[in-house]
PDB file of N, CA and C in Angstrom:
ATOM      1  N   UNK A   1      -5.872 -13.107  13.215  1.00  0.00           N
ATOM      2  CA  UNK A   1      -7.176 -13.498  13.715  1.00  0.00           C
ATOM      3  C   UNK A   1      -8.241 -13.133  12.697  1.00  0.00           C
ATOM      4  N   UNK A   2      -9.233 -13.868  12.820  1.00  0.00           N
ATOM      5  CA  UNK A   2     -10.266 -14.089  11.586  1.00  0.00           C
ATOM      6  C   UNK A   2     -11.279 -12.949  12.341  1.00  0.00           C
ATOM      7  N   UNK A   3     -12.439 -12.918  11.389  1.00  0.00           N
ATOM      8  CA  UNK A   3     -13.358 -11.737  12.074  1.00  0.00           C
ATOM      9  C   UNK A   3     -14.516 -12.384  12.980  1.00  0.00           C
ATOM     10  N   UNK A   4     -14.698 -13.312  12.675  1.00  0.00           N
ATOM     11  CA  UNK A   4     -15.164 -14.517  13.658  1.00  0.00           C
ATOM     12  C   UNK A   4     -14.735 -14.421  15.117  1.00  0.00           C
ATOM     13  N   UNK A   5     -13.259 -14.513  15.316  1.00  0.00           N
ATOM     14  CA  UNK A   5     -12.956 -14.717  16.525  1.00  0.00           C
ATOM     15  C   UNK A   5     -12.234 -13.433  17.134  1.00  0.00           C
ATOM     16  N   UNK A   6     -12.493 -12.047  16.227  1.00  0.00           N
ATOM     17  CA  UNK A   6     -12.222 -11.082  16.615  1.00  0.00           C
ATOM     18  C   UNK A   6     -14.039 -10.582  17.668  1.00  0.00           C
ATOM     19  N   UNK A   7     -14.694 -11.236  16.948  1.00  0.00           N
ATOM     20  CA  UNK A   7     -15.846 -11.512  17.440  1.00  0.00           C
ATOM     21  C   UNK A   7     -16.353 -11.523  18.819  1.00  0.00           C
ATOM     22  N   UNK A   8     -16.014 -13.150  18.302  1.00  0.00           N
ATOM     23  CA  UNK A   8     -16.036 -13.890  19.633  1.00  0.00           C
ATOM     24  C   UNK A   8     -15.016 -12.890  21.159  1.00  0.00           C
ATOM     25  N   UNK A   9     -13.864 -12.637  20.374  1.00  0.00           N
ATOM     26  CA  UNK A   9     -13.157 -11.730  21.587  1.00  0.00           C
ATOM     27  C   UNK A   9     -14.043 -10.765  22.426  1.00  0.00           C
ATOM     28  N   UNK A  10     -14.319  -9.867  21.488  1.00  0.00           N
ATOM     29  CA  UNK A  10     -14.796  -8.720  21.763  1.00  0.00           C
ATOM     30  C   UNK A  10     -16.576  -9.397  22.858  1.00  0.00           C
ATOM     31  N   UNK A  11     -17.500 -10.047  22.384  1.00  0.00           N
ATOM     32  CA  UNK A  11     -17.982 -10.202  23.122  1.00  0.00           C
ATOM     33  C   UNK A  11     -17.778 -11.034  24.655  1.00  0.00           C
ATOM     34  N   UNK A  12     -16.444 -11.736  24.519  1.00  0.00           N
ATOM     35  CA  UNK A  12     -16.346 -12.144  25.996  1.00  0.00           C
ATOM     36  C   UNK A  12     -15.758 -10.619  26.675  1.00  0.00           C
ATOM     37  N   UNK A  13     -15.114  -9.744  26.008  1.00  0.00           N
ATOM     38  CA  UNK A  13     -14.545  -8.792  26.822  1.00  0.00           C
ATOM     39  C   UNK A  13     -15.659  -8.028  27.282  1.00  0.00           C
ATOM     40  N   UNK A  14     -17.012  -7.942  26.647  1.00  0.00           N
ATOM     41  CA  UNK A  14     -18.159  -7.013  27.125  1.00  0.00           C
ATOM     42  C   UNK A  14     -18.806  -7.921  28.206  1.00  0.00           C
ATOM     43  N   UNK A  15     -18.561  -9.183  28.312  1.00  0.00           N
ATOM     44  CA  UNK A  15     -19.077  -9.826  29.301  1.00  0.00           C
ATOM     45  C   UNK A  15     -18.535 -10.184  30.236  1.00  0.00           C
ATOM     46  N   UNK A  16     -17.286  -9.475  30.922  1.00  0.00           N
ATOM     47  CA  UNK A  16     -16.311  -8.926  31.883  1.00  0.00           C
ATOM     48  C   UNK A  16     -16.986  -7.937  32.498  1.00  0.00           C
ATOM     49  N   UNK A  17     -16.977  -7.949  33.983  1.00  0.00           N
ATOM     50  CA  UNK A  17     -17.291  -7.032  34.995  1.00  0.00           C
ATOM     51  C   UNK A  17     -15.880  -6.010  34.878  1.00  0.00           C
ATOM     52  N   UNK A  18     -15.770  -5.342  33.818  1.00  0.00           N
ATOM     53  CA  UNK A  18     -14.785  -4.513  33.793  1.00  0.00           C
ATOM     54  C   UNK A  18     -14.297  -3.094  34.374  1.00  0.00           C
ATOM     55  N   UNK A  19     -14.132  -2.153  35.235  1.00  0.00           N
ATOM     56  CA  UNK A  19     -14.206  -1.144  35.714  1.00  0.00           C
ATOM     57  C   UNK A  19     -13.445  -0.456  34.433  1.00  0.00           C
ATOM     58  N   UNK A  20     -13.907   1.069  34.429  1.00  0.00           N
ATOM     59  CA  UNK A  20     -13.177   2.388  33.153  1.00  0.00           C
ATOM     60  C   UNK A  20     -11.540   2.318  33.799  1.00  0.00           C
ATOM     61  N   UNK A  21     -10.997   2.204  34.664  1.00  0.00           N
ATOM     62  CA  UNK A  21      -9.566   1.780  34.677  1.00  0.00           C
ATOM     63  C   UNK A  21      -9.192   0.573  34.200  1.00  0.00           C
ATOM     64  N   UNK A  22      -9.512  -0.320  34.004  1.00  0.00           N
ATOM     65  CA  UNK A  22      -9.699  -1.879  33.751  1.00  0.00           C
ATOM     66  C   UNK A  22      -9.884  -1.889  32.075  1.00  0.00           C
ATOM     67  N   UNK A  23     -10.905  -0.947  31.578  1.00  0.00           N
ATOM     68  CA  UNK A  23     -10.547  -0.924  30.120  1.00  0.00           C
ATOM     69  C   UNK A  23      -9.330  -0.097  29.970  1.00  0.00           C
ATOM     70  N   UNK A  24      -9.069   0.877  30.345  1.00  0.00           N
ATOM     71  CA  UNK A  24      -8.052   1.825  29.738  1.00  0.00           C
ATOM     72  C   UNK A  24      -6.783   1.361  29.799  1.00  0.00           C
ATOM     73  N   UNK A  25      -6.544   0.354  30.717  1.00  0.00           N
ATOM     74  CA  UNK A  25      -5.405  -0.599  31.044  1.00  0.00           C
ATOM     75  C   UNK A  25      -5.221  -1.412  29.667  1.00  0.00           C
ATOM     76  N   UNK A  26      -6.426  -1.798  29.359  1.00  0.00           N
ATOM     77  CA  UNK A  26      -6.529  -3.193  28.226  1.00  0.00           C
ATOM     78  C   UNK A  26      -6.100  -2.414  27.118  1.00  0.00           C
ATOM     79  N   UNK A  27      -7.297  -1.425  26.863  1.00  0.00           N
ATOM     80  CA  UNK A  27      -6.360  -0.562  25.286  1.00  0.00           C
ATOM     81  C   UNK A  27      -5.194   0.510  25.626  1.00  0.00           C
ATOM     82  N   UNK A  28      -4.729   0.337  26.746  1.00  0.00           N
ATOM     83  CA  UNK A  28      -3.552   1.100  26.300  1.00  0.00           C
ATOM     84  C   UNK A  28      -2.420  -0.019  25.911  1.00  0.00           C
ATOM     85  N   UNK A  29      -2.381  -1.317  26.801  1.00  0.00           N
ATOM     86  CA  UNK A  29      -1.818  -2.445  26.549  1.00  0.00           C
ATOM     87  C   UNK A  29      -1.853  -2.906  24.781  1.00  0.00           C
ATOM     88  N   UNK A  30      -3.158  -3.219  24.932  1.00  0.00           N
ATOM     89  CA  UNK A  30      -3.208  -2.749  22.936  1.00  0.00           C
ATOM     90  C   UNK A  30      -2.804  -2.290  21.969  1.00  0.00           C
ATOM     91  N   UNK A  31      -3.032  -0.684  22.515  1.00  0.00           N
ATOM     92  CA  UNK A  31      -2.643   0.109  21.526  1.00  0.00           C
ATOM     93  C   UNK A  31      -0.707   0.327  21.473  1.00  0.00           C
ATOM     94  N   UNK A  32      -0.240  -0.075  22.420  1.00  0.00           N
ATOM     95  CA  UNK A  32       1.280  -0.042  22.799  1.00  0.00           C
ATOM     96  C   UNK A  32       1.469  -1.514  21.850  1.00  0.00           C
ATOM     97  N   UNK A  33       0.955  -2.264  22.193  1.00  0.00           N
ATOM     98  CA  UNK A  33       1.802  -3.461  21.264  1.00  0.00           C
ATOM     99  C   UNK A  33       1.456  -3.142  19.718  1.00  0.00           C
ATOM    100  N   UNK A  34       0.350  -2.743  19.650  1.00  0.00           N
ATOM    101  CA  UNK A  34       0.005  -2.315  18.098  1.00  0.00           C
ATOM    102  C   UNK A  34       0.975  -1.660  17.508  1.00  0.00           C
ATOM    103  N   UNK A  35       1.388  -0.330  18.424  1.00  0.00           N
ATOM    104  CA  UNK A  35       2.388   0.351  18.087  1.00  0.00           C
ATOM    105  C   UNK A  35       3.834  -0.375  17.760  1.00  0.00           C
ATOM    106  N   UNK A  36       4.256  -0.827  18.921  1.00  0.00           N
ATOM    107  CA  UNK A  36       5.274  -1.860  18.859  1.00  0.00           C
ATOM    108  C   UNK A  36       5.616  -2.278  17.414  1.00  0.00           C
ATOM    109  N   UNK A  37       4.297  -3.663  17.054  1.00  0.00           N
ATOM    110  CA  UNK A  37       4.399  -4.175  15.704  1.00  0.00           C
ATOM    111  C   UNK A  37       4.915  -3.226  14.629  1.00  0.00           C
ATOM    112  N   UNK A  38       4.246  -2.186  14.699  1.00  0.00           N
ATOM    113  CA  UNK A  38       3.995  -1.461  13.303  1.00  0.00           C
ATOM    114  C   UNK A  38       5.414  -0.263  13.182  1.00  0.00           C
ATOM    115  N   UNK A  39       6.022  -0.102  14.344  1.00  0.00           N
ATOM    116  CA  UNK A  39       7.697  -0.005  14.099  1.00  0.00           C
ATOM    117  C   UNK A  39       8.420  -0.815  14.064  1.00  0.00           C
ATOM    118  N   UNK A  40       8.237  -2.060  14.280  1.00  0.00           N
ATOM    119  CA  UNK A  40       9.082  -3.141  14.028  1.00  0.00           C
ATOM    120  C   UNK A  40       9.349  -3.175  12.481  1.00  0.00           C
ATOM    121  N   UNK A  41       7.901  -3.407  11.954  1.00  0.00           N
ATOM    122  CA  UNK A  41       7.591  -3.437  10.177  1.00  0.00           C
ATOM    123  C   UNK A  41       8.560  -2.510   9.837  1.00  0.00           C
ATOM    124  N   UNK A  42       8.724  -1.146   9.952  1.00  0.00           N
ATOM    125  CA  UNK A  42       9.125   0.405   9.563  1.00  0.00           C
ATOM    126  C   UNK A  42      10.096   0.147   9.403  1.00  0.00           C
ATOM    127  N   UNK A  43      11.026  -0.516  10.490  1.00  0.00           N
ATOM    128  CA  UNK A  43      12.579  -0.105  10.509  1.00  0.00           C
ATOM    129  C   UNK A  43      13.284  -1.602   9.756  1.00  0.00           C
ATOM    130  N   UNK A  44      12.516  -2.379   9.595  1.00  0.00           N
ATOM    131  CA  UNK A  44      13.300  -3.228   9.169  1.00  0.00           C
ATOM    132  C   UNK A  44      13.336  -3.646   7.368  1.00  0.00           C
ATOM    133  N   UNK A  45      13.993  -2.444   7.108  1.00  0.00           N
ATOM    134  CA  UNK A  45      14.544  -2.306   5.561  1.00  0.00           C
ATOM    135  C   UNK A  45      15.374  -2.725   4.737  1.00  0.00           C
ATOM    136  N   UNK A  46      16.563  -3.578   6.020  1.00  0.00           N
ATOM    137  CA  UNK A  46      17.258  -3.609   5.701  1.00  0.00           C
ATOM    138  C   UNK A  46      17.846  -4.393   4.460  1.00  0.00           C
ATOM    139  N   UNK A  47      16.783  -5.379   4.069  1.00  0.00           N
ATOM    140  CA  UNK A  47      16.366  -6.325   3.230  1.00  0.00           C
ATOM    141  C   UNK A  47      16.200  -6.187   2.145  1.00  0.00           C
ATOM    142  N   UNK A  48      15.420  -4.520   1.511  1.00  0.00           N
ATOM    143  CA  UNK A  48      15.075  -4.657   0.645  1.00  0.00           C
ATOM    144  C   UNK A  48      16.109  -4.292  -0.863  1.00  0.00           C
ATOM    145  N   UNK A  49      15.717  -4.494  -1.499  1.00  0.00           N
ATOM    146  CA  UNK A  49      16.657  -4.387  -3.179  1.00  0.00           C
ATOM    147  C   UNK A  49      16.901  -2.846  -2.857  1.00  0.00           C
ATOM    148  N   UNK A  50      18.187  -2.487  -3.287  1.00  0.00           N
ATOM    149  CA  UNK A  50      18.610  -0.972  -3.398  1.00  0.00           C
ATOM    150  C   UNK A  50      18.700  -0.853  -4.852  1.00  0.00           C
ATOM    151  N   UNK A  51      17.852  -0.156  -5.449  1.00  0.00           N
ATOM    152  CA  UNK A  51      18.146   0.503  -6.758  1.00  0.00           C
ATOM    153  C   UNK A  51      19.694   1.495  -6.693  1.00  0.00           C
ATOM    154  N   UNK A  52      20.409   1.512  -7.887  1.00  0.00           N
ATOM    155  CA  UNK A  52      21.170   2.201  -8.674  1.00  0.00           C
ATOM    156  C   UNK A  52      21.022   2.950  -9.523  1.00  0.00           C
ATOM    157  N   UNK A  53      21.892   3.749 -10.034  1.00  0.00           N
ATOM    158  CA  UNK A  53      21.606   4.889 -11.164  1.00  0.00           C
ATOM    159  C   UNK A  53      21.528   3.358 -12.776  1.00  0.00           C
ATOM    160  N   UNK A  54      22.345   3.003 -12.422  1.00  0.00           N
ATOM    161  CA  UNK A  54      22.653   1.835 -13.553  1.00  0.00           C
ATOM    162  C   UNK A  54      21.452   1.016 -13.847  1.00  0.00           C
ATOM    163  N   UNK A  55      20.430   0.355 -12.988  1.00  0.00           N
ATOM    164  CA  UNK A  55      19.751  -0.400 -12.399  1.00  0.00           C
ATOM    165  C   UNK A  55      18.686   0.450 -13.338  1.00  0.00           C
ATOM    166  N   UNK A  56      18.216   1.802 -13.520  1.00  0.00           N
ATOM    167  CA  UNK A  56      17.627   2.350 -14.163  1.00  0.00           C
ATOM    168  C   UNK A  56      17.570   3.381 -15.393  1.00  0.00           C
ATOM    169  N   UNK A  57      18.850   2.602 -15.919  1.00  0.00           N
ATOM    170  CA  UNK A  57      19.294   2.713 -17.264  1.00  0.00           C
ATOM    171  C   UNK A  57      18.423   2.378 -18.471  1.00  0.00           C
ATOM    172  N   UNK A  58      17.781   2.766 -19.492  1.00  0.00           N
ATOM    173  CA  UNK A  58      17.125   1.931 -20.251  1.00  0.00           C
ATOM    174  C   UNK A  58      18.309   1.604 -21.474  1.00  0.00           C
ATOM    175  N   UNK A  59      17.737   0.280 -21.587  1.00  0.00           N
ATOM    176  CA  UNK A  59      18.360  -0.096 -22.682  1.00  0.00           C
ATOM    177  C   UNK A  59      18.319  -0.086 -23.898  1.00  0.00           C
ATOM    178  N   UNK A  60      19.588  -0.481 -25.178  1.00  0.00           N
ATOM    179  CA  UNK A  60      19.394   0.250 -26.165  1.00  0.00           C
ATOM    180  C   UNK A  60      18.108  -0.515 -26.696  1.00  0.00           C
ATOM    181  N   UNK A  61      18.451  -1.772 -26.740  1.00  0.00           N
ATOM    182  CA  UNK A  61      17.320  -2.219 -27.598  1.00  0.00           C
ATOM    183  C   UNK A  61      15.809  -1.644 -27.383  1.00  0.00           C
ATOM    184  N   UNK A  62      15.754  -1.329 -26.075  1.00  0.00           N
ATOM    185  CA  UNK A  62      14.150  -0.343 -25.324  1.00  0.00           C
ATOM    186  C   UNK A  62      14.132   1.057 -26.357  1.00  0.00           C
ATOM    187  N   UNK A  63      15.592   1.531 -25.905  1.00  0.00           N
ATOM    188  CA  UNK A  63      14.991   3.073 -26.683  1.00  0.00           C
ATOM    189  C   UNK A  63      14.976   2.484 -28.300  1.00  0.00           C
ATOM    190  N   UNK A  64      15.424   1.609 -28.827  1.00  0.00           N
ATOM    191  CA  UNK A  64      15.077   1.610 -30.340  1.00  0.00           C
ATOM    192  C   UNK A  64      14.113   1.371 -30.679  1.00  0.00           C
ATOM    193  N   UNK A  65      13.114   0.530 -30.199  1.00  0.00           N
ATOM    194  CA  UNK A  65      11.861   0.278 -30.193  1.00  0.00           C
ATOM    195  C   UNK A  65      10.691   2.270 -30.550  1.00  0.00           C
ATOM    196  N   UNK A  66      11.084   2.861 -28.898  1.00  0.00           N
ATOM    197  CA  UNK A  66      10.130   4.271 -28.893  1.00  0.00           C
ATOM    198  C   UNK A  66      10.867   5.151 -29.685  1.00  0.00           C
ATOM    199  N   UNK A  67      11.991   4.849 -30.731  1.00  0.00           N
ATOM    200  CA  UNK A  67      13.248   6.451 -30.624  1.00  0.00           C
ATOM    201  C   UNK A  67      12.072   7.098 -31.326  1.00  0.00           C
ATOM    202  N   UNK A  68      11.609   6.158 -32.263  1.00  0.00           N
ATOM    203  CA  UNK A  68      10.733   6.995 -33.608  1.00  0.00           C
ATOM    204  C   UNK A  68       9.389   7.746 -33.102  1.00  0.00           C
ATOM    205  N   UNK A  69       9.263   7.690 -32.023  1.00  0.00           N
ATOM    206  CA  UNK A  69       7.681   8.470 -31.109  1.00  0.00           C
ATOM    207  C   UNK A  69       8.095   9.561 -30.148  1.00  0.00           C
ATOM    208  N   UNK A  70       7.437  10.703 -30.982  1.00  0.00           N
ATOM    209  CA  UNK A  70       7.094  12.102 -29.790  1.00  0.00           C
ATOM    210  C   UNK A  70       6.062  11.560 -28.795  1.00  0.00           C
ATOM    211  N   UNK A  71       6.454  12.730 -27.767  1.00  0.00           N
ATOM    212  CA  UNK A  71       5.419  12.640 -26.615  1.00  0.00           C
ATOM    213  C   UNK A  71       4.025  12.789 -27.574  1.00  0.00           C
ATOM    214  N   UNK A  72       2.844  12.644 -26.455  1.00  0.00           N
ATOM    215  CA  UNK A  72       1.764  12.785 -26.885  1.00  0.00           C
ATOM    216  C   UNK A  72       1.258  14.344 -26.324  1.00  0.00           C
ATOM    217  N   UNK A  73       1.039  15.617 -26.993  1.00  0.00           N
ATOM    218  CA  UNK A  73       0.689  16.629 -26.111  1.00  0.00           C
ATOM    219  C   UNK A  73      -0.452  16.787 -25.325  1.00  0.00           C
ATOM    220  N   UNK A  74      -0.141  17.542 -24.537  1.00  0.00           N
ATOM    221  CA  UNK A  74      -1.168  17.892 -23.287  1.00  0.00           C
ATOM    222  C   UNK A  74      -2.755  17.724 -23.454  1.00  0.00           C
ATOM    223  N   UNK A  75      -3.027  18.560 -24.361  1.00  0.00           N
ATOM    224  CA  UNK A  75      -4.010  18.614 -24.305  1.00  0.00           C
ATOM    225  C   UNK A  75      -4.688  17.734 -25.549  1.00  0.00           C
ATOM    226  N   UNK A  76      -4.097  16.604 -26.038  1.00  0.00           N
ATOM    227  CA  UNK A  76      -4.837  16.036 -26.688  1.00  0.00           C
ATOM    228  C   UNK A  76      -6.428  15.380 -26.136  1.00  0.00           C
ATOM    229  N   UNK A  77      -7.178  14.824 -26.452  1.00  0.00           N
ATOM    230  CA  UNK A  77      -7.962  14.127 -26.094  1.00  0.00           C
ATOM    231  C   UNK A  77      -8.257  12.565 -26.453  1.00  0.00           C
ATOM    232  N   UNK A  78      -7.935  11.940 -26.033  1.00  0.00           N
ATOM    233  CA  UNK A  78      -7.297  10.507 -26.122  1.00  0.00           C
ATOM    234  C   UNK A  78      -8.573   9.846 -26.423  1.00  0.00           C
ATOM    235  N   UNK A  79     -10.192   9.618 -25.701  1.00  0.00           N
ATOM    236  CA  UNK A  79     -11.104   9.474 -25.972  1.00  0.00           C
ATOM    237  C   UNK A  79     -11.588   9.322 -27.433  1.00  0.00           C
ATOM    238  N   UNK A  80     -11.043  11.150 -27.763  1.00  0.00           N
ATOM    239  CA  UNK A  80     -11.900  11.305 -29.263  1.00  0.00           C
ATOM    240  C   UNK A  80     -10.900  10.607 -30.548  1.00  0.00           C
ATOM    241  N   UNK A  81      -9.906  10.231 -29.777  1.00  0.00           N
ATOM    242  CA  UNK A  81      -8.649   9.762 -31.002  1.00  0.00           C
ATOM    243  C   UNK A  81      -8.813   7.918 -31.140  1.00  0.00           C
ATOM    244  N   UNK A  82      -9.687   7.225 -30.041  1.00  0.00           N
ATOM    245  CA  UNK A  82     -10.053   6.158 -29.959  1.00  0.00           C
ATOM    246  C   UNK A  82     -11.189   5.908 -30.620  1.00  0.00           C
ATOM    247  N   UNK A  83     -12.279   6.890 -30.357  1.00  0.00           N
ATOM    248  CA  UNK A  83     -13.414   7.254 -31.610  1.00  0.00           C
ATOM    249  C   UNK A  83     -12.883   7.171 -32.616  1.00  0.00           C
ATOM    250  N   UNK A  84     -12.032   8.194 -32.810  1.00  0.00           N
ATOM    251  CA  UNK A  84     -12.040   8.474 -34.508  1.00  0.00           C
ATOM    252  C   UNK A  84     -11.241   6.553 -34.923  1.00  0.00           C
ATOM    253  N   UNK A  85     -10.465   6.384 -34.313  1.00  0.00           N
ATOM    254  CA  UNK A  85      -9.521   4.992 -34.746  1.00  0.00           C
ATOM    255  C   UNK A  85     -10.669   4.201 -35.279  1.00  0.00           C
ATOM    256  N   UNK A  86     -11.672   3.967 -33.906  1.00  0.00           N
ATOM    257  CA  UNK A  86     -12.525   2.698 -34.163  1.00  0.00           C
ATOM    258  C   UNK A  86     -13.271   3.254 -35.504  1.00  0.00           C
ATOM    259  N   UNK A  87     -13.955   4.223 -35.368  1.00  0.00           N
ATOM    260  CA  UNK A  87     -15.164   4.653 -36.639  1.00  0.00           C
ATOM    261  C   UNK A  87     -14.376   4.423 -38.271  1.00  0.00           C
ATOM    262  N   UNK A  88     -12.904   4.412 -37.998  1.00  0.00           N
ATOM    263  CA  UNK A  88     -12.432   4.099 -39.670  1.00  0.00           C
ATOM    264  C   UNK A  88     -11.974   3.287 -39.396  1.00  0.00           C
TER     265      UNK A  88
END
């Protein structure tokens, strides 16, 4: 539903002679199907891709590309090393 006709809902429901049992009925009805949906979503996993140990193997041609690069240490400052690049 669009926000338009979430709208439109909401003001016909304020323009209901509604009694405080009469709402609490409506959002608990609500809030139960809300709920509903949103374990339905949860449990149904069954679908998705299962990674492997293999699956996240890198390959050789990948590591030959980085073999020749150390990490970058901690406390470098990456900023001032983009300075210095651009200024020469």
């Amino acid at each position: 539903m669009n926000t338009i006709s979430l709208n439109n809902l909401w003001v016909y429901l304020q323009g209901l002679t509604l009694t405080a049992n009469n709402k609490k009925w409506l959002a608990d009805h609500l809030y139960e199907s809300a709920r509903s949906e949103d374990a339905s979503l949860l449990v149904d996993k069954s679908n998705w891709p299962k990674l492997t140990k293999e699956d996240l193997v890198i390959s050789p041609e990948v590591m030959a590309l980085v073999e020749d690069f150390e990490p970058t240490p901690a406390d470098v400052n990456l900023d001032q090393m983009r300075l210095d690049y651009l200024m020469n």
